[in-house]
Protein backbone atom coordinates (compact mmCIF):
# COMPACT_ATOMS: atom_id res chain seq x y z
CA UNK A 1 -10.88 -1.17 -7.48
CA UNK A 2 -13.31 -3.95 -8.55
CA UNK A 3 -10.49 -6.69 -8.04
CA UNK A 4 -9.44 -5.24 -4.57
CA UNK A 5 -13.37 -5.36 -3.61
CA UNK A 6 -13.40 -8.85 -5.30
CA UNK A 7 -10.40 -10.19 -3.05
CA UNK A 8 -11.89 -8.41 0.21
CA UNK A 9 -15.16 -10.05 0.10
CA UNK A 10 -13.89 -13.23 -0.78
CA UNK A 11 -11.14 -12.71 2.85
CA UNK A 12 -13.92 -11.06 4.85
CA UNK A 13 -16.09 -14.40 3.88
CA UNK A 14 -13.72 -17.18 4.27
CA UNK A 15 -12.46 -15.67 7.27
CA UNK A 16 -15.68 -15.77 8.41
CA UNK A 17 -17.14 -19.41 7.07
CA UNK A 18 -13.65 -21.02 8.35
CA UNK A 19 -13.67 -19.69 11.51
CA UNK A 20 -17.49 -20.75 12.14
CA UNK A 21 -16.70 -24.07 10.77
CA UNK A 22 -13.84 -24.82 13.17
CA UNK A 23 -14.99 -23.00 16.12
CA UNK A 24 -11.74 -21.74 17.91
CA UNK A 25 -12.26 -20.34 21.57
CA UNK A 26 -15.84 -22.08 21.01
CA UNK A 27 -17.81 -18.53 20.83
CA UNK A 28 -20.96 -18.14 19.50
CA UNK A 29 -21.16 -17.72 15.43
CA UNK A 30 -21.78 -14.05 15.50
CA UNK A 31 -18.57 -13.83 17.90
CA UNK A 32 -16.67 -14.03 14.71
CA UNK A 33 -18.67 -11.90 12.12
CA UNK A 34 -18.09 -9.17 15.02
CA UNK A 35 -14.65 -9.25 15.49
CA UNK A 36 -14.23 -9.99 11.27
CA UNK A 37 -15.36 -6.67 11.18
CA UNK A 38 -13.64 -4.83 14.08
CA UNK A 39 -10.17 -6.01 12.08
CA UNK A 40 -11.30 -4.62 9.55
CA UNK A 41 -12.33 -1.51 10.42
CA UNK A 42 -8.65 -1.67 11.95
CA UNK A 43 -7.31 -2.14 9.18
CA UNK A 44 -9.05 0.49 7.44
CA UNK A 45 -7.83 2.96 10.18
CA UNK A 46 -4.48 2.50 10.79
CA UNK A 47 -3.45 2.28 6.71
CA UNK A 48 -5.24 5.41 7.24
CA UNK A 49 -3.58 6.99 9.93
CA UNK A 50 -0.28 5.91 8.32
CA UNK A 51 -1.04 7.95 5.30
CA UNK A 52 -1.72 10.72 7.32
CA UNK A 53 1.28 10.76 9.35
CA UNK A 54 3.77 10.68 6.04
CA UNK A 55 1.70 13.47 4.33
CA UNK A 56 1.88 15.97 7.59
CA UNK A 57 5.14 15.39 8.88
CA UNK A 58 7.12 14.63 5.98
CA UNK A 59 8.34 17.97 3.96
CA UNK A 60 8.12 17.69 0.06
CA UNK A 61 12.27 18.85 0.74
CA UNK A 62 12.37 15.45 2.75
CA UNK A 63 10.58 13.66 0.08
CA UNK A 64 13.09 15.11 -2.80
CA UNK A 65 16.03 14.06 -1.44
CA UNK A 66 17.55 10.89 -3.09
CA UNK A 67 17.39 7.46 -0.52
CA UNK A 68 17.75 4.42 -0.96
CA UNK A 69 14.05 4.00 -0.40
CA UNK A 70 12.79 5.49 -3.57
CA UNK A 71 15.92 3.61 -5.73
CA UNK A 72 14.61 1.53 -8.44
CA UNK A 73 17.64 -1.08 -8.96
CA UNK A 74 18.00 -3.30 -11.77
CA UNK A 75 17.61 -6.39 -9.96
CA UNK A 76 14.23 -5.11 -9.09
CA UNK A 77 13.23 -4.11 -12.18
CA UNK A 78 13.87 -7.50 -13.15
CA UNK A 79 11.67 -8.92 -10.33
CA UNK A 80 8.65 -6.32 -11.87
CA UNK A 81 9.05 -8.08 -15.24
CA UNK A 82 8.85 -11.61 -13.75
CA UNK A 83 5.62 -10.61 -12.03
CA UNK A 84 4.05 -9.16 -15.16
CA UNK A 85 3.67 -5.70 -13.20
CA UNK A 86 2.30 -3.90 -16.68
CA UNK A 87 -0.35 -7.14 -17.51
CA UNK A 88 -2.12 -5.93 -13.89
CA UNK A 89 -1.03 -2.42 -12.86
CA UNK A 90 -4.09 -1.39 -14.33
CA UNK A 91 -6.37 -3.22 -12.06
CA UNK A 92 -4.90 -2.13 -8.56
CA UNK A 93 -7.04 1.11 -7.34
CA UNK A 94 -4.88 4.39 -7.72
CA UNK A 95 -5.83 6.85 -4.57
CA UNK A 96 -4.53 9.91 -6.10
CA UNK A 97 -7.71 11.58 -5.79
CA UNK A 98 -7.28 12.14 -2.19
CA UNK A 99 -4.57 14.75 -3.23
CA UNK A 100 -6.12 16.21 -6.39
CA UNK A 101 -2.85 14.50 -8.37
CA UNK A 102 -3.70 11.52 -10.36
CA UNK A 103 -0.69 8.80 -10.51
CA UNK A 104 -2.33 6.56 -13.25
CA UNK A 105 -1.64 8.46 -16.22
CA UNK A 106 1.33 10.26 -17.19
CA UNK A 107 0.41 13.54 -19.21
CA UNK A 108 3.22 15.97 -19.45
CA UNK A 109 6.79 14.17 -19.92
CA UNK A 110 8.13 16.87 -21.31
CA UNK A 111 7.31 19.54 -18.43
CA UNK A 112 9.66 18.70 -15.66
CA UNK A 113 7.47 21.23 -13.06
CA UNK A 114 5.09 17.76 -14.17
CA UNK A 115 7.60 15.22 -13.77
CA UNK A 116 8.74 16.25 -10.30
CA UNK A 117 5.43 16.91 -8.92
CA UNK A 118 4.62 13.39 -10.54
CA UNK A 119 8.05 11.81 -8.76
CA UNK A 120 6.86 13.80 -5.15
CA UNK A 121 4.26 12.14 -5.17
CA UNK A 122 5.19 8.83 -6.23
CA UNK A 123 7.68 8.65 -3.41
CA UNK A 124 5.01 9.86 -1.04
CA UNK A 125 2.68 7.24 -2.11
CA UNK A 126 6.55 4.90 -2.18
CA UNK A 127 6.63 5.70 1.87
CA UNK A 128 2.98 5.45 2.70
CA UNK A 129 2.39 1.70 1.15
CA UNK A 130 5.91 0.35 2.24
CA UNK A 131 5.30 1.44 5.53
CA UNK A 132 2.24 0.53 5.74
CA UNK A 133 2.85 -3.27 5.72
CA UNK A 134 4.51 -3.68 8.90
CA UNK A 135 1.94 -1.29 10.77
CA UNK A 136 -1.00 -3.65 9.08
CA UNK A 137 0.10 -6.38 11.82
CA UNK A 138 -0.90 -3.63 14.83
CA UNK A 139 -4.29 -4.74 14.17
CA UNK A 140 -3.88 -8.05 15.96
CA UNK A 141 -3.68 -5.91 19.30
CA UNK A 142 -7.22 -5.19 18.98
CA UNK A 143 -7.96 -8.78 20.36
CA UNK A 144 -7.79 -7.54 24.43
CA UNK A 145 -8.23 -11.39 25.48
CA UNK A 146 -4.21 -11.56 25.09
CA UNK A 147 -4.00 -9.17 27.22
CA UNK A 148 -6.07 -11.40 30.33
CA UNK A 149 -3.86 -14.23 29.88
CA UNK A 150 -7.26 -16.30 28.36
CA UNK A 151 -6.68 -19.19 25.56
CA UNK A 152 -7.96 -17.08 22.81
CA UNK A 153 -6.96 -17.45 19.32
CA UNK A 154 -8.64 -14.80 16.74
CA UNK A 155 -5.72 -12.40 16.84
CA UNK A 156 -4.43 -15.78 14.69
CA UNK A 157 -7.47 -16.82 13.26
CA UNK A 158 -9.50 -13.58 12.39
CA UNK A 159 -6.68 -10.96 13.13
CA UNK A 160 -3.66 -12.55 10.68
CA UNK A 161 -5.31 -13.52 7.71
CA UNK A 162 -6.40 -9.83 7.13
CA UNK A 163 -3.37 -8.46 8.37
CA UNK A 164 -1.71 -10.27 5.80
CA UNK A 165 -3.98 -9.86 2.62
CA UNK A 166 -3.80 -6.15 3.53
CA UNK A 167 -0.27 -5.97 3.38
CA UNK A 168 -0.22 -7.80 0.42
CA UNK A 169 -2.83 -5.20 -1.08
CA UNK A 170 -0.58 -2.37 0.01
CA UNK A 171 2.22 -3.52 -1.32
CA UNK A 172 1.41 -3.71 -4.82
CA UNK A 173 0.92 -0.35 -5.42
CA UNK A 174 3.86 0.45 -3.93
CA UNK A 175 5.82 -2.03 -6.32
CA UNK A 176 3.83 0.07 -9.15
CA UNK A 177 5.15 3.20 -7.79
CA UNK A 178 8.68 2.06 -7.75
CA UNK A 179 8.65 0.66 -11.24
CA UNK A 180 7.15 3.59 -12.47
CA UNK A 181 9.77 5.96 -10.78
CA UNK A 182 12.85 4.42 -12.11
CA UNK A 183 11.48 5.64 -15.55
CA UNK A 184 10.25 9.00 -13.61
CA UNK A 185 13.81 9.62 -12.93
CA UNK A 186 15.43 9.04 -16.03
CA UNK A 187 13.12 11.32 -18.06
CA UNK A 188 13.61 14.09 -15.30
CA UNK A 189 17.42 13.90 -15.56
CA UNK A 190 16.53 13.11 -19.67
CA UNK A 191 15.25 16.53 -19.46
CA UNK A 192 17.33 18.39 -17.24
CA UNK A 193 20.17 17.78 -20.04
CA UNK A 194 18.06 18.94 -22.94
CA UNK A 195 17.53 22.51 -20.65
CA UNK A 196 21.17 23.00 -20.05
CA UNK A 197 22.11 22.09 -23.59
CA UNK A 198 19.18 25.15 -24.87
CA UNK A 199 20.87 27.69 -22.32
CA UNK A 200 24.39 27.26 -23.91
């Protein structure tokens, strides 16, 4: 949470300081420490309201079924190991809170009851951040001027930058999710066989 906070500040800031310094649509300073904000805020609201959405209309039934979405393939587990994914997993803010299931620490492998819960809502949080990241662009609506026909330009200036840092944030932990999933899976199924070979 700390680095997330970290890299905010230091967007929210240079967003501001540049856009002062060069003056585009020559607006008074506090012009853009408003509208820094008011993307923000947008941000904020509509990663919100996309989080929302999945959790009340998507079934758990929906959720279970297997798609291509929740597929960890080898080729992206290799891409995970070229980032270094485990070296700074730990430092990306895990939200499970919000649904009383914690998604940063795996305490039960050998309960499956655990493991699916664990895979529901891995795949939830899957859907949430990867769809996030195209809705995070909405935000440069919010700048009406485009709308008049005027030469404005903080939908590019203010609007983009944090439309594209919070993608990036969102993404991550949906890269996390999908690495940790394609293990998820295996000791599900790893477990599965161990039940049907104690019934015979």
């Amino acid at each position: 949470m700390i680095l997330y906070g970290i890299i905010i500040l230091i967007t929210t800031g240079l967003t501001i300081g540049l856009n002062i310094l060069f003056h585009p649509g020559n607006e008074p300073f506090y012009y853009y420490i408003y509208w820094t904000f008011i993307f923000l805020a947008g941000a904020i609201i509509v990663d919100a309201l996309v989080a929302l959405i999945i959790r009340r209309c998507f079934p758990e039934k929906f959720v279970l079924k297997k798609r291509r979405i929740y597929t960890t393939s080898m080729n992206e587990m290799k891409f995970y190991r070229a980032i270094k994914i485990s070296k700074w997993k730990d430092k990306v803010p895990e939200l499970g809170g919000f649904t009383d299931f914690h998604k940063n620490k795996f305490d039960n492998p050998n309960s499956n009851e655990y493991v699916e819960r664990f895979i529901i809502e891995a795949r939830y949080g899957t859907l949430i951040h990867i769809w996030s990241c195209p809705f995070s662009f909405l935000i440069l609506l919010l700048d009406y001027r485009i709308y008049l026909g005027t030469t404005n330009f903080i939908f590019l200036t203010i609007g983009l930058p944090i439309a594209v840092v919070n993608a990036i944030l969102i993404l991550l932990p949906a890269f996390i999710l999908k690495n940790n999933l394609y293990r998820l899976d295996h000791i599900y199924e790893s477990n599965l066989r161990k039940e049907q070979q104690e019934k015979q």
